[in-house]
Protein backbone atom coordinates (compact mmCIF):
# COMPACT_ATOMS: atom_id res chain seq x y z
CA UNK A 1 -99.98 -62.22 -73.45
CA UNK A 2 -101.79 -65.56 -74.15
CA UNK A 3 -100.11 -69.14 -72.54
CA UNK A 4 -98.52 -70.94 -74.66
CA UNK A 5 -99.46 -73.90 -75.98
CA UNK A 6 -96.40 -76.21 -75.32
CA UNK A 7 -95.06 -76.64 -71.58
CA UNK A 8 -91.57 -77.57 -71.16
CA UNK A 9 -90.66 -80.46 -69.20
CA UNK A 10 -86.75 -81.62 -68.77
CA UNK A 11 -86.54 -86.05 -69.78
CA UNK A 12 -85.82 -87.89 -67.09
CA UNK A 13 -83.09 -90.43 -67.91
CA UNK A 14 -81.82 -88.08 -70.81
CA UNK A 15 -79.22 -85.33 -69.53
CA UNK A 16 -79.60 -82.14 -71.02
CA UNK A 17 -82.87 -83.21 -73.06
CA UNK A 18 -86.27 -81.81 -72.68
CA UNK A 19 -90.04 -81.32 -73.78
CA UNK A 20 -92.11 -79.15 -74.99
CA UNK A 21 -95.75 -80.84 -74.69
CA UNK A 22 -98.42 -79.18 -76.43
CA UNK A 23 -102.07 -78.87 -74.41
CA UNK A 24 -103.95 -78.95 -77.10
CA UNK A 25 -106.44 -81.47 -76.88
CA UNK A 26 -105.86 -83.08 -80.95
CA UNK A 27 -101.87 -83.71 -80.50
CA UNK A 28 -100.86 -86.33 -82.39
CA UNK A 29 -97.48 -85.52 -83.63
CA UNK A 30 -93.74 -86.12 -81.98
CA UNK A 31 -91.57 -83.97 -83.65
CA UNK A 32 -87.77 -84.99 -82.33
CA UNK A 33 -84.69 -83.14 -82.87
CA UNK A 34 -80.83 -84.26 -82.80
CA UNK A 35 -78.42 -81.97 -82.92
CA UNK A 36 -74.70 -81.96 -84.13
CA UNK A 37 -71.19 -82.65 -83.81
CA UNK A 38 -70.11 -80.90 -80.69
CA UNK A 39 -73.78 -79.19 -80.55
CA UNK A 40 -76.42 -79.62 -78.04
CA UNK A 41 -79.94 -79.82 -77.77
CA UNK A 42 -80.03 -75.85 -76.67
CA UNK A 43 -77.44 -74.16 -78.54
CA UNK A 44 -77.83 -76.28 -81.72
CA UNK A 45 -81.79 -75.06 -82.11
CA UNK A 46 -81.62 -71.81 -80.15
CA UNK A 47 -84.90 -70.08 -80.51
CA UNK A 48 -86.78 -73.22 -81.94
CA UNK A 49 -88.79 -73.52 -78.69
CA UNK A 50 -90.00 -69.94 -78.10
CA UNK A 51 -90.92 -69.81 -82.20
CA UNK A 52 -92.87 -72.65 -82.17
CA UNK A 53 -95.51 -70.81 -80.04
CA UNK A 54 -95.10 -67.00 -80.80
CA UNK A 55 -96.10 -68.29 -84.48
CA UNK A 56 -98.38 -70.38 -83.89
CA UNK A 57 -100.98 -68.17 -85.56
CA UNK A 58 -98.48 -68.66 -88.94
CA UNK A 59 -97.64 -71.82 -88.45
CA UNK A 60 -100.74 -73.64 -86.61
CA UNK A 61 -99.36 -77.29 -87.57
CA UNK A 62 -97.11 -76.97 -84.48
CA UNK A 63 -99.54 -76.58 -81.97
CA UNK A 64 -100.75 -80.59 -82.15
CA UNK A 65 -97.12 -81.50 -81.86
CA UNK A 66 -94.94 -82.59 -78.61
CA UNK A 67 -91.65 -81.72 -80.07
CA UNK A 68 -88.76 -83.37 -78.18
CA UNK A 69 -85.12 -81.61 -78.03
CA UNK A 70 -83.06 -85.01 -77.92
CA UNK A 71 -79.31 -84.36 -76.56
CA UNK A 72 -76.62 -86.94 -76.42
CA UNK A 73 -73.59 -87.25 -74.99
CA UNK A 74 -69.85 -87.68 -76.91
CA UNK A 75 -70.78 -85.99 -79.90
CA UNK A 76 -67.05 -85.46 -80.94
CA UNK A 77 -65.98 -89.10 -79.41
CA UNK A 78 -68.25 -91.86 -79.47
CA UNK A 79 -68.81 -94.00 -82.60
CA UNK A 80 -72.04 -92.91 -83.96
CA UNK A 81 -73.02 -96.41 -84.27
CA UNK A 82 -72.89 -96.57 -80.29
CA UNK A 83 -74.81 -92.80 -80.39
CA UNK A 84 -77.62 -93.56 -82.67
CA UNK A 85 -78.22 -97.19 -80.74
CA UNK A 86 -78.93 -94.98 -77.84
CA UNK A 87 -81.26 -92.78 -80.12
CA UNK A 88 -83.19 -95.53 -80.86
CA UNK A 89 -83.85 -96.45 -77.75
CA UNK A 90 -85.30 -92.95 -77.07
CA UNK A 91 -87.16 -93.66 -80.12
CA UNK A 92 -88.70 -96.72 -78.43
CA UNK A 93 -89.79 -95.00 -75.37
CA UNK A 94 -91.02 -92.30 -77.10
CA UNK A 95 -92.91 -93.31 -80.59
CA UNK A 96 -95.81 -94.71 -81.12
CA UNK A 97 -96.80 -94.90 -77.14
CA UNK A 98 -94.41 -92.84 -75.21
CA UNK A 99 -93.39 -93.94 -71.94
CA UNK A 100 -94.64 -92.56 -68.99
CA UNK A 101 -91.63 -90.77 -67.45
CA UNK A 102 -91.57 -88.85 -70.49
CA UNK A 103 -94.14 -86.36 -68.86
CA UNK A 104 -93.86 -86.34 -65.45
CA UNK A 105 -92.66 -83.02 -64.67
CA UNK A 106 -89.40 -82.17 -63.55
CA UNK A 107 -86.42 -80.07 -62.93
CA UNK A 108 -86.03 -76.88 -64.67
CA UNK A 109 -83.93 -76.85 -67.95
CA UNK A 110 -80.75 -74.63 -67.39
CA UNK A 111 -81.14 -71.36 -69.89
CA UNK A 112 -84.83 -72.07 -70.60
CA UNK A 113 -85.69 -71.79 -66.76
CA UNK A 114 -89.17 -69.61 -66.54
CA UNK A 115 -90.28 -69.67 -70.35
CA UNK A 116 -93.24 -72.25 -69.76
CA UNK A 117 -95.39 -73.61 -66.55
CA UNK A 118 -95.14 -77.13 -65.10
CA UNK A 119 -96.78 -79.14 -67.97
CA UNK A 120 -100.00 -81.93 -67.53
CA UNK A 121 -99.76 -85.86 -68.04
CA UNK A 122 -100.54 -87.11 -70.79
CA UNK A 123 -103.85 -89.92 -70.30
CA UNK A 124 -102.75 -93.49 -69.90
CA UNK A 125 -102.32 -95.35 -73.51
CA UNK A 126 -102.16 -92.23 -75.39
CA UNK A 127 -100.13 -92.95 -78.67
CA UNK A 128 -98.79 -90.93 -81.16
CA UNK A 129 -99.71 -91.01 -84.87
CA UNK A 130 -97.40 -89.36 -86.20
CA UNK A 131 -93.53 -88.72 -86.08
CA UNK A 132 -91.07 -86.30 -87.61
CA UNK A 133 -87.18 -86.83 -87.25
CA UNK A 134 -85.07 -83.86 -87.35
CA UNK A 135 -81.08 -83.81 -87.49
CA UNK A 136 -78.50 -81.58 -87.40
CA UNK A 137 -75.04 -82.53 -89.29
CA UNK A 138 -73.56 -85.33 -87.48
CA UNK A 139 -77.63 -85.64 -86.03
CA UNK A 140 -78.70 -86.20 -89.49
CA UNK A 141 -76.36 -89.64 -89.55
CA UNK A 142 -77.43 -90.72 -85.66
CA UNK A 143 -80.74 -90.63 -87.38
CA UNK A 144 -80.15 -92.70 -90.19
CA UNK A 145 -77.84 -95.26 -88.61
CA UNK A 146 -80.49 -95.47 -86.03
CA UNK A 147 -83.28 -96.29 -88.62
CA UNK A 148 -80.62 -99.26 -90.43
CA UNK A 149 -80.04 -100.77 -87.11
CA UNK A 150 -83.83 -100.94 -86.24
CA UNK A 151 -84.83 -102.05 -89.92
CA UNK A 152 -82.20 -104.46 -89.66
CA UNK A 153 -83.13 -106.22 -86.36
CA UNK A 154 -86.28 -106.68 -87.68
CA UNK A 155 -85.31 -108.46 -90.80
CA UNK A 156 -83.01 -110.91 -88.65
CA UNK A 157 -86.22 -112.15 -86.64
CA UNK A 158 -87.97 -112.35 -89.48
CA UNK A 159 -90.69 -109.32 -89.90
CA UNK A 160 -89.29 -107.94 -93.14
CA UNK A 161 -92.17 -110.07 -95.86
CA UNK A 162 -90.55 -111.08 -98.82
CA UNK A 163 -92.04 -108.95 -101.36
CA UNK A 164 -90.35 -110.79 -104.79
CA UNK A 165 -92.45 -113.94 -104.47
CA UNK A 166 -95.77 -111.39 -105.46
CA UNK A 167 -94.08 -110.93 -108.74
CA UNK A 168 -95.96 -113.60 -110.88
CA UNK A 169 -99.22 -113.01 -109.47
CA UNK A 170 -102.13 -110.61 -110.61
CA UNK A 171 -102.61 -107.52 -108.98
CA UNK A 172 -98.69 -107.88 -107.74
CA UNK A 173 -98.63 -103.65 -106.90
CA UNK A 174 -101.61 -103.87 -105.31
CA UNK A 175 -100.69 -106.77 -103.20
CA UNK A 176 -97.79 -105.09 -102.45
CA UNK A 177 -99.07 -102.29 -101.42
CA UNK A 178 -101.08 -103.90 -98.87
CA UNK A 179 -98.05 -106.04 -97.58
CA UNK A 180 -96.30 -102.38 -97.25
CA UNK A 181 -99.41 -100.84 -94.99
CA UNK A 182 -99.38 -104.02 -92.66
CA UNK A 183 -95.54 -103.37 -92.15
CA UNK A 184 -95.95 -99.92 -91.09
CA UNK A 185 -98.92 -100.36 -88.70
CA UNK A 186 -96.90 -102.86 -86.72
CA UNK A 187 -93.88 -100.81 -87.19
CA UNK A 188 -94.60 -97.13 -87.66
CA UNK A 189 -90.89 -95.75 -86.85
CA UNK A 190 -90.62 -96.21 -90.36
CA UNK A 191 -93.37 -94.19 -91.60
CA UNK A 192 -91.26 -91.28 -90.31
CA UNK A 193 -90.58 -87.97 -91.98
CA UNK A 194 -87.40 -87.24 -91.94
CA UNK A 195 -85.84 -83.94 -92.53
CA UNK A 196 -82.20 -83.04 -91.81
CA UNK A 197 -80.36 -79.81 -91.72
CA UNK A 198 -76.93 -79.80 -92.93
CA UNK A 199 -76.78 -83.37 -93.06
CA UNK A 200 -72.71 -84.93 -92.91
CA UNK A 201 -74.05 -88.20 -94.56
CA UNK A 202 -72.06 -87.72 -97.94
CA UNK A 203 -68.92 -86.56 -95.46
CA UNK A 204 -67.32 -83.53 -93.23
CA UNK A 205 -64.65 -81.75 -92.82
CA UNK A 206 -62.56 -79.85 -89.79
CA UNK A 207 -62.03 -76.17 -90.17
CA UNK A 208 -61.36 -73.49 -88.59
CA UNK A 209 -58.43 -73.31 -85.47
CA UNK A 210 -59.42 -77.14 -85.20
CA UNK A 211 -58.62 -77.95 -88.80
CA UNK A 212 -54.99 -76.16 -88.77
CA UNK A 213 -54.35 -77.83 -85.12
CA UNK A 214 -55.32 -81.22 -86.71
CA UNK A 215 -52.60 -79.73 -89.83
CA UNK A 216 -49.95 -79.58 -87.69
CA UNK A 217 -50.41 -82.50 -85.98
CA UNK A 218 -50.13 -84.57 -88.65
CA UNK A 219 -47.31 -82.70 -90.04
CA UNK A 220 -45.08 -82.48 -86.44
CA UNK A 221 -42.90 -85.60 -85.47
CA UNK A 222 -42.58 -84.89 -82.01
CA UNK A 223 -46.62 -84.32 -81.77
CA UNK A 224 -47.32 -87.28 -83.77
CA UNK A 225 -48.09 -89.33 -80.46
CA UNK A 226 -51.05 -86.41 -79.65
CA UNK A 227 -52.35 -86.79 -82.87
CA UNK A 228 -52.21 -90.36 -82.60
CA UNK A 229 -54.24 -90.14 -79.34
CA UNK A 230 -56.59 -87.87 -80.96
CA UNK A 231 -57.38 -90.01 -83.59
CA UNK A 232 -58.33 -92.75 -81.80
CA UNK A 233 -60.01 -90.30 -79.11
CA UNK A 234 -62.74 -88.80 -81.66
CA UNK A 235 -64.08 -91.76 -83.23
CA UNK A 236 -67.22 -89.43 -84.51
CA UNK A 237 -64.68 -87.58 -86.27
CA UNK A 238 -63.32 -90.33 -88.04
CA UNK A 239 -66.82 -91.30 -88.75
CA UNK A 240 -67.90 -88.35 -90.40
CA UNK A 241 -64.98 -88.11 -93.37
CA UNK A 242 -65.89 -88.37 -96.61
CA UNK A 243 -65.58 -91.99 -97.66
CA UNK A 244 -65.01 -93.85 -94.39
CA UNK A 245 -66.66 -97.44 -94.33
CA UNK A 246 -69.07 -96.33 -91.40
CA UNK A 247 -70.62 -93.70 -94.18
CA UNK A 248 -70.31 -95.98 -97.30
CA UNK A 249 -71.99 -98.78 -95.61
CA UNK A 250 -74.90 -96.65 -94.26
CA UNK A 251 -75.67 -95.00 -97.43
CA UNK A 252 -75.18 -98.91 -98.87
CA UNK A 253 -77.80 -100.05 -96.84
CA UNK A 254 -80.30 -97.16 -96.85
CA UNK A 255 -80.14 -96.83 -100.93
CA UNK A 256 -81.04 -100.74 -101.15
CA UNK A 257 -83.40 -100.71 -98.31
CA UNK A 258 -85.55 -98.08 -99.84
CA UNK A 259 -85.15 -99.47 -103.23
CA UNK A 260 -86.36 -103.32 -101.82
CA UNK A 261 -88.76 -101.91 -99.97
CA UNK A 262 -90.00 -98.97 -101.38
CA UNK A 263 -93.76 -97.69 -99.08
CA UNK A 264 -91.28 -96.73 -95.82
CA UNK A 265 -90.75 -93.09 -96.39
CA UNK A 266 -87.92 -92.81 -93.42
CA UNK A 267 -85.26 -94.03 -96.01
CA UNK A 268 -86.22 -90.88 -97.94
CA UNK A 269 -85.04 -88.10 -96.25
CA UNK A 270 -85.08 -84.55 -97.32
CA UNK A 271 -82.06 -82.18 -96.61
CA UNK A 272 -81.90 -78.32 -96.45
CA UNK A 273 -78.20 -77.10 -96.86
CA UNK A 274 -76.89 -73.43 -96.90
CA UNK A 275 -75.26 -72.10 -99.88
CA UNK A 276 -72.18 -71.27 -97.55
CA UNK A 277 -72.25 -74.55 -95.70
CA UNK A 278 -68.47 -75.72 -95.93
CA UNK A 279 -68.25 -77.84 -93.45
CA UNK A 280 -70.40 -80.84 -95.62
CA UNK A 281 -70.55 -82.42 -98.68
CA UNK A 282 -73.72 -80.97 -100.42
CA UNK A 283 -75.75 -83.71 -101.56
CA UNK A 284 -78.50 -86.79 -101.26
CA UNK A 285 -78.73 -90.41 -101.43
CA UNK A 286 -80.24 -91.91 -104.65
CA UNK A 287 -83.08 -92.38 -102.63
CA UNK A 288 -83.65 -89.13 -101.20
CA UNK A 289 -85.50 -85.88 -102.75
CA UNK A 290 -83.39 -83.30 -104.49
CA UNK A 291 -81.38 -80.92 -101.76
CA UNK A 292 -82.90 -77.85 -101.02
CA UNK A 293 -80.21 -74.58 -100.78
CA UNK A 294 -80.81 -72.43 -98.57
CA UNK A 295 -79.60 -68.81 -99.46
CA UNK A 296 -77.76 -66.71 -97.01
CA UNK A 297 -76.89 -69.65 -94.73
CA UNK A 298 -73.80 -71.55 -93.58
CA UNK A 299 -73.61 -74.60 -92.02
CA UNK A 300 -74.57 -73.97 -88.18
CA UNK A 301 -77.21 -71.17 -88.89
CA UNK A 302 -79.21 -72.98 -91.29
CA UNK A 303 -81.16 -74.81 -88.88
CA UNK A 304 -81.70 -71.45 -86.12
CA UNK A 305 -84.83 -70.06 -87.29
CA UNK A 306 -85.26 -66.35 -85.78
CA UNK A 307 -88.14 -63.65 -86.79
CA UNK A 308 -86.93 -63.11 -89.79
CA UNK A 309 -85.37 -66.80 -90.82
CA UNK A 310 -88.93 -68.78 -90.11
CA UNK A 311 -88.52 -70.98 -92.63
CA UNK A 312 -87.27 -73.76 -90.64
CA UNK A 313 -90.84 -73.86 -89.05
CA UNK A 314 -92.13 -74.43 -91.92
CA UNK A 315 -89.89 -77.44 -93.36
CA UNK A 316 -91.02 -79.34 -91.07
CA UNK A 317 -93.99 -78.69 -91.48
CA UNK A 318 -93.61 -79.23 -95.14
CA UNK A 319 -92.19 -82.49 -94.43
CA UNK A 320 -95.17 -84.22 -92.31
CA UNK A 321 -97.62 -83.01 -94.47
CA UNK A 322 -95.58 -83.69 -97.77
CA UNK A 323 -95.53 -87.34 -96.05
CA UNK A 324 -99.17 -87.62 -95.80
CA UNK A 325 -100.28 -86.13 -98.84
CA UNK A 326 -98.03 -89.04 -100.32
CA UNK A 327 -99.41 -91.95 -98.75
């Protein structure tokens, strides 16, 4: 059996995340995935890390690609404001020149132990030039909140150009075309592609045993102080339903930031949902591509490729190079 391409490494600094680092000597490409609501970086993706190698020979595109398994912890409780603010600093350390630590090898990740060798170091200055941001359900909105609250700190110190006053002069797409290009070579998170599986940006709901436990607590006087507790406990959760102000601001401010500033593709995300996904709302921003159904597929298996559900390999795939063929 051949090596594989990609060695794993567990992140330093990042509980429960880890590596895969390709060897091949034109790598150029961070892929990062976030997983879910209660998920993790493991269970959430399953047998994305063995796939990406064993079909390699299908899907070559993988092989110049670090792909990063991102896990976070309070899924279910933290505000996903406070979540994605630690994704982006991740995203800091990581894209375009990734920090150091990020491939110095070290322990072994539990379930994964003895799949891969001890991985080399990348060369000193080595940056990235491209990125690919993959989410999972709740993932999908670390992601995008993550993207607002970069976008946003860089308009309060000034870096956003003001692209109105080109609107009287000749040439005014060309010009702001340019202006666009400049942007995204000083700040290239933004020239992201962004894919999400089962994305809970238009809203989610709680089934299952959880759903009729939340039922009853609403509905039971003497429990009322438990649900009470809940409530305030899960913060995510309250994040995540349909129409709360954390969702109808962030789709606020992606929709206009897109629509002011057009050239940054990261405010155009595609999503993949299955047809028996009913756990989300189905759906896209104004900004975003059309959906994609997937058939067959609910709302956690959607993003687990296996050997005969590849097709996650090759959205994103699809994605980077639907990105560049754009641009």
């Amino acid at each position: 059996m051949d090596r594989p391409v990609h060695d794993l490494n567990a992140i330093k600094n990042a509980c429960g995340s880890y590596a895969l680092v390709s060897r091949h000597p034109e790598t150029d490409t961070a892929v990062i995935f976030v997983h879910g609501f209660g998920g993790d970086s493991q269970a959430t993706w399953l047998d994305f890390p063995s796939l990406i190698d064993s079909c390699s020979g299908e899907y070559p595109w993988w092989n110049t690609c670090d792909v990063f398994f991102y896990e976070y912890a309070g899924s279910r409780t933290i505000p996903i404001a406070v979540s994605a603010h630690k994704l982006l600093t991740f995203l800091r350390a990581t894209f375009p020149e990734p920090d150091g630590s990020l491939f110095r090898f070290s322990a072994t990740v539990p379930k994964l132990d003895g799949l891969f060798p001890s991985i080399p170091l990348r060369r000193e200055g080595f940056k990235y030039k491209n990125l690919v941001l993959v989410g999972h359900s709740e993932g999908a909105v670390v992601i995008r909140r993550a993207l607002i609250e970069e976008y946003k700190r860089i308009r309060d110190e000034g870096g956003l150009p003001n692209l109105r006053s080109f609107l009287t002069f000749e040439e005014t797409q060309a010009a702001r075309e340019r202006i666009q290009r400049e942007f995204l070579r000083d700040y290239p998170l933004f020239d992201a592609a962004v894919l999400l599986f089962a994305p809970a940006h238009l809203g989610a709901t709680v089934t299952g045993w959880a759903g009729v436990l939340v039922s009853c607590l609403r509905v039971c006087s003497v429990l009322a102080p438990i649900f009470d507790g809940l409530k305030a406990y899960s913060a995510a959760y309250h994040d995540l339903k349909g129409g709360s102000p954390f969702l109808t601001q962030l789709r606020s401010d992606t929709e206009k930031f897109a629509l002011d500033f057009p050239q940054p593709q990261a405010f155009k995300a595609r999503s993949y949902f299955g047809e028996k996904d009913r756990i989300v709302c189905i759906g896209e921003y104004e900004s975003d591509p059309p959906a994609v159904l997937v058939k067959n597929k609910g709302h956690l298996a959607v993003c687990k490729p296996s050997q005969s559900y590849k097709e996650p390999l090759k959205y994103v795939r699809y994605e980077r190079e639907r990105r560049v063929s754009a641009s």
